[in-house]
Protein backbone atom coordinates (compact mmCIF):
# COMPACT_ATOMS: atom_id res chain seq x y z
CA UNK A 1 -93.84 -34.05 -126.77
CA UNK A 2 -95.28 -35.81 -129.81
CA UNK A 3 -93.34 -35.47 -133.04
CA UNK A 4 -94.28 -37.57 -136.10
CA UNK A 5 -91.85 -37.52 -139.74
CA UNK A 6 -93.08 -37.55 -142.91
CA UNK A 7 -90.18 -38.73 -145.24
CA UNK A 8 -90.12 -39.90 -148.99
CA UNK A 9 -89.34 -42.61 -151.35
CA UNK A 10 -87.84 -40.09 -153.38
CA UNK A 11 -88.12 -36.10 -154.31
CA UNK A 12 -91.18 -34.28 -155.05
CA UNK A 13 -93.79 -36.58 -153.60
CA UNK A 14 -95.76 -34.03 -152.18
CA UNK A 15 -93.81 -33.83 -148.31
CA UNK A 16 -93.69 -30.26 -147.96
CA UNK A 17 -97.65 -29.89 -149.14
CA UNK A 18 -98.68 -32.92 -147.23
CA UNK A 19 -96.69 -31.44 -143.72
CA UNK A 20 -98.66 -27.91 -144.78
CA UNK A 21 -101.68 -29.65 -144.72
CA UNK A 22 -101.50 -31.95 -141.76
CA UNK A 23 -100.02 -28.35 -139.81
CA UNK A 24 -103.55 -26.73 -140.65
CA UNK A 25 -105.58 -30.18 -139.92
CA UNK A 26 -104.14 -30.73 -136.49
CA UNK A 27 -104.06 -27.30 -135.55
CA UNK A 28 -108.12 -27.24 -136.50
CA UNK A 29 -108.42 -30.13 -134.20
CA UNK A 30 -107.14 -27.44 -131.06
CA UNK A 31 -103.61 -28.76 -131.06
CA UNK A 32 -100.86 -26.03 -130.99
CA UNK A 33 -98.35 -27.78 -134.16
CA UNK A 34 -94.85 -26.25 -135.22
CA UNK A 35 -93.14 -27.56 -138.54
CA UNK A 36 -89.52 -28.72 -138.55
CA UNK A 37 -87.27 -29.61 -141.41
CA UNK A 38 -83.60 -30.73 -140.13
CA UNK A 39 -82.14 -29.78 -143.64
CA UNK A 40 -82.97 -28.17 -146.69
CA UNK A 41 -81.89 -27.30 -150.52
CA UNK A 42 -83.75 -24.58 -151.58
CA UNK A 43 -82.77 -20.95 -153.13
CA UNK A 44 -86.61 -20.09 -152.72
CA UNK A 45 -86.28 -18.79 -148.52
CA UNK A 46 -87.84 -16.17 -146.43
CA UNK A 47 -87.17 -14.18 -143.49
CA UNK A 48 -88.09 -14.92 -139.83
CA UNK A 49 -89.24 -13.49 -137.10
CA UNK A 50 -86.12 -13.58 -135.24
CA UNK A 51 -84.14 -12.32 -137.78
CA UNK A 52 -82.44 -15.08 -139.67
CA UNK A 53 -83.65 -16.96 -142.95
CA UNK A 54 -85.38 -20.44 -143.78
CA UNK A 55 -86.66 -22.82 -146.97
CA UNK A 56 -89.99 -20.88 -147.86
CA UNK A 57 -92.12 -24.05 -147.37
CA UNK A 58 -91.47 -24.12 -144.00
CA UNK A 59 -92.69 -20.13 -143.92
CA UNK A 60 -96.10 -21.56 -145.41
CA UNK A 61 -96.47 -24.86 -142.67
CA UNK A 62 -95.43 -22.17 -140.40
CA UNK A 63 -98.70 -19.79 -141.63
CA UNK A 64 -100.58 -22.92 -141.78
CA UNK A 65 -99.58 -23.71 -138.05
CA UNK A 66 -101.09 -19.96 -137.38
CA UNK A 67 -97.73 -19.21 -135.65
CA UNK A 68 -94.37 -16.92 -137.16
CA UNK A 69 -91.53 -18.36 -138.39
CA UNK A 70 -88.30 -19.30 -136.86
CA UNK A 71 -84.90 -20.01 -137.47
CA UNK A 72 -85.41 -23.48 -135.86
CA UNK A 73 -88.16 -24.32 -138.06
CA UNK A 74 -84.88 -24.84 -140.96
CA UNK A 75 -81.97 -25.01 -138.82
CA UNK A 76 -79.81 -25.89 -141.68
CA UNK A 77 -80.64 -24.72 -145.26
CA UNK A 78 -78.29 -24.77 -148.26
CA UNK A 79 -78.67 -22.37 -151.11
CA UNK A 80 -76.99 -23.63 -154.23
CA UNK A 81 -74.55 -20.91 -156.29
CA UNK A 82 -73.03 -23.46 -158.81
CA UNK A 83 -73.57 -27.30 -159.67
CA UNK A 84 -71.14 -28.15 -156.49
CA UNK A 85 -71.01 -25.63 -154.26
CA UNK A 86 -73.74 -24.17 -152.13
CA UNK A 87 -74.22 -21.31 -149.40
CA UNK A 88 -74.51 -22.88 -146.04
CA UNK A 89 -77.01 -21.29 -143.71
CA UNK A 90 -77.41 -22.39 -139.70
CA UNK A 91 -79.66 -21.19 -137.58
CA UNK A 92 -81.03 -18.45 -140.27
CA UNK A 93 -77.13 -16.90 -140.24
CA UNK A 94 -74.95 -17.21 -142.87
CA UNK A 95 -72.03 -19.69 -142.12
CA UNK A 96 -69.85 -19.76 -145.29
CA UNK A 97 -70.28 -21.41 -148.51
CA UNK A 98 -68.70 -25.21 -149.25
CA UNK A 99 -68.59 -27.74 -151.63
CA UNK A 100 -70.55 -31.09 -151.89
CA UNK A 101 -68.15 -33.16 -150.55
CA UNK A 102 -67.01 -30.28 -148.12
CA UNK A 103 -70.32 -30.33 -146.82
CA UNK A 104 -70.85 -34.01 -146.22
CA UNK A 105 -67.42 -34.03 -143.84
CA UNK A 106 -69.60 -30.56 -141.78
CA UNK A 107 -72.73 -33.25 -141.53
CA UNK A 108 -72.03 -34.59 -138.31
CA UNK A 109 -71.14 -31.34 -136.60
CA UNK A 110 -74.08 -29.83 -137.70
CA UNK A 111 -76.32 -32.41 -136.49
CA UNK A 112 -75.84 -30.62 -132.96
CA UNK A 113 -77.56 -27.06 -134.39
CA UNK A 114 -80.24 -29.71 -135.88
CA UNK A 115 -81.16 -31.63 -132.91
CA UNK A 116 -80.65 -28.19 -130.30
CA UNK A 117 -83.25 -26.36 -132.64
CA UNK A 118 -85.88 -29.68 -132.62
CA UNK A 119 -85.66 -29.85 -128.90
CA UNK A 120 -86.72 -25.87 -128.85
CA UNK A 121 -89.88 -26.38 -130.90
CA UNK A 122 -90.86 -29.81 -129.13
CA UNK A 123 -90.57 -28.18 -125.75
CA UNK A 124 -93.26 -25.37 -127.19
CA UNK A 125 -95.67 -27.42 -129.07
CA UNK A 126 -97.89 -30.12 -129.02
CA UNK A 127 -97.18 -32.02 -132.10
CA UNK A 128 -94.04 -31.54 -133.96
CA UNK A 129 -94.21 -32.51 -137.56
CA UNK A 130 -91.01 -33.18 -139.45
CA UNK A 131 -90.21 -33.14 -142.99
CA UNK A 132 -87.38 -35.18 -144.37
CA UNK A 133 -85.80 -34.55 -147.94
CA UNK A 134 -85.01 -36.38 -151.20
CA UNK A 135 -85.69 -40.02 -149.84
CA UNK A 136 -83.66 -42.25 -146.74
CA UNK A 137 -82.78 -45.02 -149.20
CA UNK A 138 -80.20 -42.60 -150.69
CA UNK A 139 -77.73 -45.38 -149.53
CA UNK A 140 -74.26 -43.09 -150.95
CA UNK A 141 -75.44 -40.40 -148.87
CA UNK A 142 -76.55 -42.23 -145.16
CA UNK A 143 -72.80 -41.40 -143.62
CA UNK A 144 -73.22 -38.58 -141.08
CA UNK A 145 -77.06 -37.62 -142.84
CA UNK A 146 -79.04 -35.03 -140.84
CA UNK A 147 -82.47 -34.36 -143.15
CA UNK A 148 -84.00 -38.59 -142.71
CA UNK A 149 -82.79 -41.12 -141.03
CA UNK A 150 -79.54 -40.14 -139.25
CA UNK A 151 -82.01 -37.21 -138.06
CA UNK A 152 -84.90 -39.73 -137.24
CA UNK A 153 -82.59 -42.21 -135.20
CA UNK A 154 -80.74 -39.45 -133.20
CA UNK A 155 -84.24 -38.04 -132.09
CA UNK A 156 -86.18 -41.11 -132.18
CA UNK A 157 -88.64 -39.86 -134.38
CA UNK A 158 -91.11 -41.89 -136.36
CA UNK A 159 -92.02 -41.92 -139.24
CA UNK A 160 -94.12 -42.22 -141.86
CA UNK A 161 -92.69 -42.97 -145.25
CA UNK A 162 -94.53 -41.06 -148.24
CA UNK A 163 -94.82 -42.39 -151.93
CA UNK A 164 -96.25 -40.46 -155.51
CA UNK A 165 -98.32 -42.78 -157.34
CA UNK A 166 -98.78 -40.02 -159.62
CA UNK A 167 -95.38 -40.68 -161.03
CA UNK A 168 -95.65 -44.72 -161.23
CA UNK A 169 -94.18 -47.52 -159.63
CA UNK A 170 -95.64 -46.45 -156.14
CA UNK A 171 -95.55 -50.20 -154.99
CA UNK A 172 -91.84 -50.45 -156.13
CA UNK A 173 -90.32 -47.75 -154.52
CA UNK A 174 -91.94 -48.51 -150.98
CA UNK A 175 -90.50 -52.28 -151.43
CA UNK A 176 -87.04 -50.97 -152.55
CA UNK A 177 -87.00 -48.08 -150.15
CA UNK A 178 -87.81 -51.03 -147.24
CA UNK A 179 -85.53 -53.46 -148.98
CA UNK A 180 -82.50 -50.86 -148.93
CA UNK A 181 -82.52 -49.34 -145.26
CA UNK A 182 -81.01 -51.35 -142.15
CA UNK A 183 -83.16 -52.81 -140.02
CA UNK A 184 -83.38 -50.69 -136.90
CA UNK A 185 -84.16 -48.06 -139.67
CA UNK A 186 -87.57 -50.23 -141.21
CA UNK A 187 -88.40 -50.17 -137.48
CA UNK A 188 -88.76 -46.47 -137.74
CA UNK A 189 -91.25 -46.50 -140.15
CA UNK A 190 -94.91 -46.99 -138.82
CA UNK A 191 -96.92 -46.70 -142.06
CA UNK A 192 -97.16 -45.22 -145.57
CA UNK A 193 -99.67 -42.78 -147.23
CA UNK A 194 -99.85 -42.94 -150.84
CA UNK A 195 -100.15 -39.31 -152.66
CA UNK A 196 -101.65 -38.02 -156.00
CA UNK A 197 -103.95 -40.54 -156.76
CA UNK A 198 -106.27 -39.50 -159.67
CA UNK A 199 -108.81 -41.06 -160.92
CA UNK A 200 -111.28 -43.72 -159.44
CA UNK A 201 -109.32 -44.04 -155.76
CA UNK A 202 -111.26 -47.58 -155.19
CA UNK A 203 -109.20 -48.80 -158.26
CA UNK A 204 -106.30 -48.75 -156.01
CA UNK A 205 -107.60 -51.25 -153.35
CA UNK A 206 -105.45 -54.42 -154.55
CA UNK A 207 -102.63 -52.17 -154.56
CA UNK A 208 -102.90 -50.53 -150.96
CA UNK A 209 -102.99 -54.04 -149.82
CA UNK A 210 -99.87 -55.44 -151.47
CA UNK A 211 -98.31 -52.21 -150.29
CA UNK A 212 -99.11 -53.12 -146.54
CA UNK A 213 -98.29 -56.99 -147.30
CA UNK A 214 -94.90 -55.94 -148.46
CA UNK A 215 -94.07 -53.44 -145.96
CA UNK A 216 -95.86 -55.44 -142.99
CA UNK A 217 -97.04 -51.40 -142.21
CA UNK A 218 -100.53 -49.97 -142.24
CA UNK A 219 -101.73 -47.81 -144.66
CA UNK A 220 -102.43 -44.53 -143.06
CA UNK A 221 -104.83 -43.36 -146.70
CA UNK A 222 -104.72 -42.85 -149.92
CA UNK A 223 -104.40 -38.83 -150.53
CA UNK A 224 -106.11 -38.12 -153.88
CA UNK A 225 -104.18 -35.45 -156.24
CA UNK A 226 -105.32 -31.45 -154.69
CA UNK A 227 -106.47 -29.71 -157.29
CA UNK A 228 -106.02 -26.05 -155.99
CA UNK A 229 -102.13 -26.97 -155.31
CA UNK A 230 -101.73 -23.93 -157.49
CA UNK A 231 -102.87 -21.41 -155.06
CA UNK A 232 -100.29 -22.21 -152.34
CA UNK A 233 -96.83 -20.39 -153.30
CA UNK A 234 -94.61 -22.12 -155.07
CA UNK A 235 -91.52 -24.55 -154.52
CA UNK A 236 -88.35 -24.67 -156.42
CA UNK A 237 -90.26 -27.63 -159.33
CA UNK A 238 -93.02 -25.88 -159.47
CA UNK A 239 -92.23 -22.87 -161.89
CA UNK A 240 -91.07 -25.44 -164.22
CA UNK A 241 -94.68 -26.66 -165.10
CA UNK A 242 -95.32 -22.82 -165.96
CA UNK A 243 -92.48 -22.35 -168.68
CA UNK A 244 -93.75 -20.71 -171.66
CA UNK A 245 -92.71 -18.33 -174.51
CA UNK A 246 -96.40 -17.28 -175.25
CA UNK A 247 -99.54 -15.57 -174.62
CA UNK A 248 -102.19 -18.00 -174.72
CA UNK A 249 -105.30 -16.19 -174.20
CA UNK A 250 -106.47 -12.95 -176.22
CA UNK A 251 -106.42 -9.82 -174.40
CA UNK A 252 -103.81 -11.60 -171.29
CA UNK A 253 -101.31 -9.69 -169.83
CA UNK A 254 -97.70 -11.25 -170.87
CA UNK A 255 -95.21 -11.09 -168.02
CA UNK A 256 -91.77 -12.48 -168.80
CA UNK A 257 -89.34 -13.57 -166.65
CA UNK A 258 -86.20 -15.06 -167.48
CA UNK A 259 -85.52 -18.48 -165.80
CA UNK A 260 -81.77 -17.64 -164.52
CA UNK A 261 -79.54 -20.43 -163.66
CA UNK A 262 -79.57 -19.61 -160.01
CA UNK A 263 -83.12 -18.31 -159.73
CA UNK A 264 -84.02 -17.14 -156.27
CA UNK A 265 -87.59 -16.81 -154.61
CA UNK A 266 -89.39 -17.40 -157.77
CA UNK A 267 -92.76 -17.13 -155.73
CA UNK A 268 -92.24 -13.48 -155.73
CA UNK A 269 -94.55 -13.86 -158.89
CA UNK A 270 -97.17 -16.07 -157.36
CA UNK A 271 -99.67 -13.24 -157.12
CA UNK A 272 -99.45 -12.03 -160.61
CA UNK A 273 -99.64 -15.37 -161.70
CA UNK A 274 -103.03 -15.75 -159.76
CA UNK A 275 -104.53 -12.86 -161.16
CA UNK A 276 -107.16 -13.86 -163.74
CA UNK A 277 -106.26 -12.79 -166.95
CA UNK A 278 -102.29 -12.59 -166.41
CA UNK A 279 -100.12 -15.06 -167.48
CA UNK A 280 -96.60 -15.90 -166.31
CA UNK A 281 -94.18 -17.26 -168.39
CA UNK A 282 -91.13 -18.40 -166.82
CA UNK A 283 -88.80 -18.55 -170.30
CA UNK A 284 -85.93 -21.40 -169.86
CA UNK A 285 -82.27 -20.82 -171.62
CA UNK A 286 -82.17 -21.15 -174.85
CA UNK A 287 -85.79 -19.80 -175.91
CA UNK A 288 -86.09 -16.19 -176.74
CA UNK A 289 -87.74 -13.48 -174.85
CA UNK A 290 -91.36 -13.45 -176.37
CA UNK A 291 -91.45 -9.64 -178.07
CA UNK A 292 -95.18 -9.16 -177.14
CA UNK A 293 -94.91 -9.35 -173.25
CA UNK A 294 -96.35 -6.37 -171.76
CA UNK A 295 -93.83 -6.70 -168.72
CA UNK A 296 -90.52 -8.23 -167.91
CA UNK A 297 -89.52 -8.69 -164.16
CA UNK A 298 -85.76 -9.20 -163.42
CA UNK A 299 -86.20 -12.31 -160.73
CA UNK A 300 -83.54 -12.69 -157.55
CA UNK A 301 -80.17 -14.60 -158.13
CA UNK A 302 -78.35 -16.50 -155.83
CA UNK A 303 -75.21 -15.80 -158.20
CA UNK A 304 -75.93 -12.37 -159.59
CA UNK A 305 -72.79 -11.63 -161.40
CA UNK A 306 -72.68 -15.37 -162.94
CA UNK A 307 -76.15 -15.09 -163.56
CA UNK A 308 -75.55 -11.41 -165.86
CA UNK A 309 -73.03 -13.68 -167.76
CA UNK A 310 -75.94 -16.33 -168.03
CA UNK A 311 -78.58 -14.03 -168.65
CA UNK A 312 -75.97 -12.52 -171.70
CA UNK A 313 -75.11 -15.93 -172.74
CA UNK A 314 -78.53 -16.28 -173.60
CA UNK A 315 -79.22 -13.32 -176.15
CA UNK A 316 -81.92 -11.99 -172.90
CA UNK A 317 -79.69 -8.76 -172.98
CA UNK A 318 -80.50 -7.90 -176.66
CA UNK A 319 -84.58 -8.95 -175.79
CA UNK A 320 -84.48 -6.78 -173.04
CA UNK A 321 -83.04 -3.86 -174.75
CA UNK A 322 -85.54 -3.84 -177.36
CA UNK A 323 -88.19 -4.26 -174.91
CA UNK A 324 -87.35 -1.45 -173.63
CA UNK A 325 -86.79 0.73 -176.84
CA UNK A 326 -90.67 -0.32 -177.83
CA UNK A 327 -91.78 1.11 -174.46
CA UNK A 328 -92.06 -2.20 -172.87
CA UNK A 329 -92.48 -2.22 -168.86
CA UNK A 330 -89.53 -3.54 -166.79
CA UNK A 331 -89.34 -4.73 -163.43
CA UNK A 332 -86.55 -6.04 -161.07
CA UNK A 333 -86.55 -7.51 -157.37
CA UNK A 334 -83.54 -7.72 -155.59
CA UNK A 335 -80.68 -8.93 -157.62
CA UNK A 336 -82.61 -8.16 -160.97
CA UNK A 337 -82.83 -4.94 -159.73
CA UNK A 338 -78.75 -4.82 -159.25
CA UNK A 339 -78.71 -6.60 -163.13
CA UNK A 340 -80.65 -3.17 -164.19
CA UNK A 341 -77.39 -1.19 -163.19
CA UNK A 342 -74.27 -0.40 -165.46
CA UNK A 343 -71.86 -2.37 -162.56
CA UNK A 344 -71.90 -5.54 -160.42
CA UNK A 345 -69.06 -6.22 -158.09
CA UNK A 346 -68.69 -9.33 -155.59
CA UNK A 347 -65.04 -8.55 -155.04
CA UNK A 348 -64.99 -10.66 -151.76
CA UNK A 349 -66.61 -14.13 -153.44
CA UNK A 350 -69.54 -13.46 -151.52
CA UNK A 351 -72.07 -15.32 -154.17
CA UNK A 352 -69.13 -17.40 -156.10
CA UNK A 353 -66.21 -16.52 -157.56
CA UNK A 354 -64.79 -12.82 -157.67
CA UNK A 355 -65.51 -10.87 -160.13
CA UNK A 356 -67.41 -8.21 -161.92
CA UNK A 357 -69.75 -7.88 -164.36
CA UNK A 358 -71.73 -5.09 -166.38
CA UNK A 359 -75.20 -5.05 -166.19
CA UNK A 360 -77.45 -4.35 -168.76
CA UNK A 361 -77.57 -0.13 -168.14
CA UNK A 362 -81.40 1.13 -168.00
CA UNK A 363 -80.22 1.94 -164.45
CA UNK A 364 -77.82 4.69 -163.61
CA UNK A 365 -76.93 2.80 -160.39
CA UNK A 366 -73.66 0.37 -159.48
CA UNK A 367 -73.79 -2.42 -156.89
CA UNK A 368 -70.93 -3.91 -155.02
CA UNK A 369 -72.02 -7.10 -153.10
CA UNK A 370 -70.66 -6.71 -149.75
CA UNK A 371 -71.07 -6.53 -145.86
CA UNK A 372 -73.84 -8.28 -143.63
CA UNK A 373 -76.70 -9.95 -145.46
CA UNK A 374 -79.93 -8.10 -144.70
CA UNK A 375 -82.73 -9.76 -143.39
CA UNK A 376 -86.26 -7.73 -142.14
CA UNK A 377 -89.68 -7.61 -143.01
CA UNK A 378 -90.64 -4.20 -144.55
CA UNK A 379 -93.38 -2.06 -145.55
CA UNK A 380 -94.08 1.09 -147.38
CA UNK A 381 -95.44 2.82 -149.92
CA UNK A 382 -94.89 3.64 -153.72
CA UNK A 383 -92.92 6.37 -154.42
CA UNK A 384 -94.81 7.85 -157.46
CA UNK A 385 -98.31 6.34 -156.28
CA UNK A 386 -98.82 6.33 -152.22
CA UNK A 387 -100.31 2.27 -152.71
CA UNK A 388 -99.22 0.06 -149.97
CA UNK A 389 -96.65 -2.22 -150.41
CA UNK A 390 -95.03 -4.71 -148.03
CA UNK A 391 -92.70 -7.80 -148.10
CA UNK A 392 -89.32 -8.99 -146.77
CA UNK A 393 -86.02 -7.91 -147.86
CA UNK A 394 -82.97 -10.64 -148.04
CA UNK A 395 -79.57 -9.23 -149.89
CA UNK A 396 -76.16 -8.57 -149.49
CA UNK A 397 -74.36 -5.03 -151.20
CA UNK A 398 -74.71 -1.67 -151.67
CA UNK A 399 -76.20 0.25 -154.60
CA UNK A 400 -75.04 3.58 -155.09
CA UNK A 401 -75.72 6.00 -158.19
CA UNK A 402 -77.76 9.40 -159.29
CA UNK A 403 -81.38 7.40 -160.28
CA UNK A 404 -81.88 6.45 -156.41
CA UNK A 405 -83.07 10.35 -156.82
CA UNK A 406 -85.48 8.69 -158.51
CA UNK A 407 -86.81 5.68 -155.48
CA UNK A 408 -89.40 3.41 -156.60
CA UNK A 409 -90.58 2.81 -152.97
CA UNK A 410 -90.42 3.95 -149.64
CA UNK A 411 -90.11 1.36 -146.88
CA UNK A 412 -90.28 2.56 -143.22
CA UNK A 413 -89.45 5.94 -144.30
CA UNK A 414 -86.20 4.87 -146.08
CA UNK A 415 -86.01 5.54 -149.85
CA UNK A 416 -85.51 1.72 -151.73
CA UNK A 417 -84.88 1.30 -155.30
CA UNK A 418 -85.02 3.39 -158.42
CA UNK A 419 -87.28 4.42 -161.10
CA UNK A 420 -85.94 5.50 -164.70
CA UNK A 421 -86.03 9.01 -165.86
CA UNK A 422 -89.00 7.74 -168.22
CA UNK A 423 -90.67 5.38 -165.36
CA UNK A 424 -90.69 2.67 -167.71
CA UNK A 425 -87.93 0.59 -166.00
CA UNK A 426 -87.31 0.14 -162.01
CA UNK A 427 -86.38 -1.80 -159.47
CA UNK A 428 -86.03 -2.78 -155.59
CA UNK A 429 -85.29 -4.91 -152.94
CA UNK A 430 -88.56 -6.04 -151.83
CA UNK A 431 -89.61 -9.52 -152.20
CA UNK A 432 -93.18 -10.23 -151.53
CA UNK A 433 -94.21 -7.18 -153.33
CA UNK A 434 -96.23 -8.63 -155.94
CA UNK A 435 -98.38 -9.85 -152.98
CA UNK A 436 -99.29 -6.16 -152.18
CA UNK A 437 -102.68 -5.98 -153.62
CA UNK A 438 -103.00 -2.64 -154.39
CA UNK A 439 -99.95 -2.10 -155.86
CA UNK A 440 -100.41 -5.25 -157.88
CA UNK A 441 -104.06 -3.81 -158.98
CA UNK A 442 -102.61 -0.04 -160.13
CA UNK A 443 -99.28 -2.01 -161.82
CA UNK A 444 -102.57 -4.17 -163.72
CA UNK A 445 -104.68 -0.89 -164.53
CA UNK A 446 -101.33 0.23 -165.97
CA UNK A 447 -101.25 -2.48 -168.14
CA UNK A 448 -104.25 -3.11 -169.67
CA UNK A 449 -105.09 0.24 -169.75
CA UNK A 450 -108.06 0.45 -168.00
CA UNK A 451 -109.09 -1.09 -164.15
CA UNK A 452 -106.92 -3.14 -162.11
CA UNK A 453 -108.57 -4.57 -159.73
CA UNK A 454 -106.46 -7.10 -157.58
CA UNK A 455 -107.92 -10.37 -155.86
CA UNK A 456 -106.66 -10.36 -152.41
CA UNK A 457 -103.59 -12.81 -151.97
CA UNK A 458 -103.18 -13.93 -149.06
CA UNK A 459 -107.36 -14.64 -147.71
CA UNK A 460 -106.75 -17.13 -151.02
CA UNK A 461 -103.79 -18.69 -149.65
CA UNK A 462 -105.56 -18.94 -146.58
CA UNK A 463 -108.67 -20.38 -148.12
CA UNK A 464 -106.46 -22.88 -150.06
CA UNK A 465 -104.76 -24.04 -146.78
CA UNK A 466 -108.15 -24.47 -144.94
CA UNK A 467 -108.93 -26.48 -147.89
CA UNK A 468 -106.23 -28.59 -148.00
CA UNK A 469 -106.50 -29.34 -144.69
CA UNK A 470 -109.64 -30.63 -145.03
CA UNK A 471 -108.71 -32.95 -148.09
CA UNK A 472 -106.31 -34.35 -145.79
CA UNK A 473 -108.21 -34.67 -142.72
CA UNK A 474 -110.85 -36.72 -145.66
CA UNK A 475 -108.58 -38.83 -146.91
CA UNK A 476 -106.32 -39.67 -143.90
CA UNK A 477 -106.32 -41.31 -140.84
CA UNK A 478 -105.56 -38.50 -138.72
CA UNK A 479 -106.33 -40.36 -135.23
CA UNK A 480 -103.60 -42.92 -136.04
CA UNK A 481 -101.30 -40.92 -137.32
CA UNK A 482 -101.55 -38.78 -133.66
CA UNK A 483 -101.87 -42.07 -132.22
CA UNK A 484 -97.78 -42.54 -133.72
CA UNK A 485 -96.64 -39.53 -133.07
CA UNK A 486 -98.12 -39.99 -129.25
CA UNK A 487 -96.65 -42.98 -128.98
CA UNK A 488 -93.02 -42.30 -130.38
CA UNK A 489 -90.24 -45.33 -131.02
């Protein structure tokens, strides 16, 4: 079946937005389309249908496809716990956790799970399209590679090579990235599309053709920069063109969150983010907590007990603390929620290195990070309020102690989380539940002090992905990029 690659001349130039978009273009046209992405970095994941766990842009080209996720949609996705080391994940399971150079010696055997899970979706679909990662001229790392090339040559895939103009040097980094790969590799390649153009896009004529006389490739278009990019949930850049210590506008609600080292599923905060009238400030190391913010939320942690010595290390503890002595509003998801506790215990290395750590105390609760990762979609309701609530949950460890008297949801008739003896501080293992819309509307009207009313999440996300579809089905040649993908290597 037809399968077509979009891969990069380097990171970030729009690949996972661009496969999104293309997902929701060809699937308008009446073609059934899956997404596929041999290998990804990303600590930002969700949960799939068949029970296992994948990079959370290939949940969204999965909801743009109109189809649930699947473990084979991300056979292979590393989740980083320190500057070398990183959490390997195949086929949505948890295999173990290994170092960089560790993990380039596991490439080649794990090209097998790769190529087994892109033969399942091709042999359902009618157009496969693949994203690659980082960018194939990343010469050091071609030995035994599974996300570009060494992927694209084992499957005979081809593929069209992606470049940010947005950034600069567009024309450059298609020469260099065609000057630095073998040529059996260049044969691969079929055409380009340029991405984030702004401005007057017939400006860039002259350049589109040197681009084609240098490559000796077609063009497939010119995609001009997406302007409601902000309304699709986030990736792991993103939140960094968000980081703030301020409210901005008069009357805004200020919601903090602390940008740990190892931050994990960021996007939680998407919705609140959305809301008009809320702002969002991701605060990076080293910049205080602002001391107006009408709500903190605790974020997940790929490394929760380093992350409590990070979060410390950082003076957070002390803004926290005092946010909480002026009546402030706390919230924590997942391993924020375990950082609300008096006790965090990976005895086993399960996230790093051994160890324990005290957590900050507004909980009377202790977690020990242990057992079988859990993985499931669930839904609920409030404790205290009866509003909706839904999401995914994705954690290791038990929490144990007398405030989960006190839950701060139910989900599927099981008590989750717990809710101070004051209700100002709680926590859960929910993800996604910021996308609840009523909840998210009575936690607003708690706020401000008055209504809360709640735009509804996802019909924008959809409405964003309908758009983007059409900017790309504007701006592209669509036909001959089927026409590639039809007629293979």
């Amino acid at each position: 079946m037809p399968a077509l690659m979009l891969q990069g001349t380097g990171s970030d130039v729009g690949k996972s937005v661009l496969v999104a978009g293309l997902c929701r273009a060809f699937v308008r046209q009446g073609l059934r389309v899956l997404p596929f992405k041999p290998q990804n970095m990303s600590n930002n994941a969700a949960v799939t249908s068949d029970g296992g766990e994948i990079g959370r842009a290939q949940a969204l080209q999965a909801r743009a496809c109109g189809v649930a996720p699947t473990v084979h949609m991300n056979p292979v996705l590393l989740k980083p716990q320190s500057d070398t080391g990183a959490q390997v994940v195949v086929h949505g399971r948890v295999r173990g956790t290994a170092q960089a150079m560790d993990f380039q010696r596991q490439k080649p055997e794990l090209l097998g799970a790769v190529l087994e899970s892109f033969e399942i979706l091709r042999a359902d679909a009618d157009l496969v399209l693949v994203e690659g990662a980082g960018s194939p001229a990343e010469m050091n790392l071609r030995a035994g590679d599974i996300a570009n090339m060494g992927f694209a040559t084992s499957a005979r895939v081809p593929v069209a090579l992606v470049g940010d103009v947005d950034r600069g040097g567009v024309i450059a980094a298609f020469a260099g990235t065609f000057a630095l790969l073998p040529e059996d590799e260049r044969a691969l390649i079929r055409g380009t599309i340029v991405n984030k153009f702004r401005g007057d896009i017939r400006l860039f004529d002259g350049a589109r053709d040197i681009i084609e006389e240098t490559t000796s490739r077609p063009c497939f278009g010119v995609v001009p920069w997406f302007n409601r990019i902000g309304e699709l949930p986030a990736e792991d850049a993103v939140a960094l063109d968000r980081v703030t210590g301020a409210r901005r506008e008069t009357g805004a609600v200020l919601v903090a969150v602390p940008m740990l080292q190892r931050i994990a599923n960021f996007d939680d905060l998407d919705p609140l983010a959305a809301e008009p009238g809320v702002e969002v400030a991701f605060v990076p190391p080293g910049t205080a907590l602002p001391g107006d913010a009408d709500l903190i939320v605790l974020p997940g942690s790929k490394a929760t007990v380093a992350d409590m010595a990070f979060l410390r290390a950082q003076g957070w503890d002390i803004d926290i603390l005092a946010h909480q002595r002026r009546g402030g509003r706390i919230i924590g998801i997942c391993a924020g929620y375990q950082m609300l506790g008096r006790r965090i215990a990976d005895p086993g290395g399960i996230e790093g290195a051994p160890g324990e750590a005290a957590g900050l105390g507004l909980l009377n609760i202790e977690t020990e990070i242990s057992g079988e990762k859990r993985l499931v979609d669930s839904s609920g309701t409030d404790a205290r309020t009866g509003a909706p609530v839904g999401g995914y949950e994705m954690h290791v460890g038990t929490t144990e102690g007398a405030d989960l008297a006190r839950p701060m949801l139910v989900l599927d008739g099981t008590p989750d989380g717990a809710v101070s003896a004051d209700g100002r501080v709680a926590g859960c293992y929910l993800h996604g539940l910021f996308a609840s819309d009523a909840w998210r509307g009575q936690l607003l009207a708690e706020l401000r002090g008055g209504t809360g009313a709640a735009i509804a999440y996802d019909a924008r996300v959809e409405a964003a992905l309908d758009a983007l579809g059409e900017h790309l089905t504007s701006h592209l040649d669509l036909d001959a990029l089927l026409n590639v993908a039809r007629t293979g290597v």
